[in-house]
Protein backbone atom coordinates (compact mmCIF):
# COMPACT_ATOMS: atom_id res chain seq x y z
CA UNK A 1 18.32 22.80 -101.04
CA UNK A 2 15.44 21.00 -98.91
CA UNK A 3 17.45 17.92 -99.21
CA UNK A 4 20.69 19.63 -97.26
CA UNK A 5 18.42 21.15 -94.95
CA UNK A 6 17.51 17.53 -93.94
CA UNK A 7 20.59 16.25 -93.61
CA UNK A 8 21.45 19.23 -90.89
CA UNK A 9 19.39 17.37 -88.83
CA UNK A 10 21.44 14.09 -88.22
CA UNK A 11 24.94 16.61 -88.44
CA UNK A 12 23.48 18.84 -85.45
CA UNK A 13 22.36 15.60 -83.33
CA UNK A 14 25.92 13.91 -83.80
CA UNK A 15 27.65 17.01 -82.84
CA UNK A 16 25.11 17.34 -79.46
CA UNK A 17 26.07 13.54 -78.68
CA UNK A 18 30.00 13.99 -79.14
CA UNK A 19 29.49 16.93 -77.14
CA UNK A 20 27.74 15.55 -74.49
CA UNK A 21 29.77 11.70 -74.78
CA UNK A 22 32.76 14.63 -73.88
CA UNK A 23 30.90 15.77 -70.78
CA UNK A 24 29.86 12.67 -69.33
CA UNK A 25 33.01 11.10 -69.97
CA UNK A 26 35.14 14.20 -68.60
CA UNK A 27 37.10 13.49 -65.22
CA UNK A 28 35.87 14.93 -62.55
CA UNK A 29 37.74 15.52 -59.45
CA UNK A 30 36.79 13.68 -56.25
CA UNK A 31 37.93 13.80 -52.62
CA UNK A 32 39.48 10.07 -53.24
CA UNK A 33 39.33 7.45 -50.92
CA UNK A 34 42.02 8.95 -48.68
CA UNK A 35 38.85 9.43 -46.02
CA UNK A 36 37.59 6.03 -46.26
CA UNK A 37 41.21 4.18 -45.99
CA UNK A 38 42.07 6.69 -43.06
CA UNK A 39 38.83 5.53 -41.06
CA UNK A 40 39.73 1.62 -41.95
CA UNK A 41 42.89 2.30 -40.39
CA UNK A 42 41.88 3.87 -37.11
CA UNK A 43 39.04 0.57 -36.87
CA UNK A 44 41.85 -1.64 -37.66
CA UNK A 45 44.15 -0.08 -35.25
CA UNK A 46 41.03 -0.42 -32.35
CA UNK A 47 40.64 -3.95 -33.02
CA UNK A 48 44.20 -4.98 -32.79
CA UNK A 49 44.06 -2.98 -29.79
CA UNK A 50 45.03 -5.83 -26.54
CA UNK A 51 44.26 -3.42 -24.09
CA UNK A 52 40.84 -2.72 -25.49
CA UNK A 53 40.03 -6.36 -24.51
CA UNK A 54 39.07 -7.29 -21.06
CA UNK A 55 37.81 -10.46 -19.97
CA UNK A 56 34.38 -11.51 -18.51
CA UNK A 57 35.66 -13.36 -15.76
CA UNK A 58 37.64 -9.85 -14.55
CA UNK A 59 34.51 -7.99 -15.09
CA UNK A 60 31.54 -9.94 -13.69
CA UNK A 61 31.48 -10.75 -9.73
CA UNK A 62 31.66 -14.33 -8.62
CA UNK A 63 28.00 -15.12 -8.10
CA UNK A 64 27.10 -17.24 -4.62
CA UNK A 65 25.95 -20.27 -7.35
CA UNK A 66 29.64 -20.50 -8.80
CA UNK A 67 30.54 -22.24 -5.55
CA UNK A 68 30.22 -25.85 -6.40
């Protein structure tokens, strides 16, 4: 009888790990990337943006040493 109570031991801890390997392997729902790929899209939509571009020369004043 001592001998099965023994060999409860290793029957109770392989029945905690499948139990737990089935928890930690479970899916879990997430928001996605849907969040991510939306803000990629606006940054990608700013950058190829020609408006958003202006040039130095239209920008800066001429300067009285730019007269040479």
């Amino acid at each position: 009888m001592a001998s099965l109570a023994w060999l409860l031991i290793p029957l109770s801890a392989a029945i905690g790990a499948g139990l737990w390997g089935s928890w930690a392997g479970r899916n879990r729902k997430t928001a996605g990337d849907g969040v991510e790929l939306e803000g990629y899209a606006r940054f990608r939509a700013a950058m190829e943006r020609p408006d958003a571009v202006t040039s130095r020369s239209d920008t800066l004043e001429k300067s009285p040493y730019d007269a040479v």
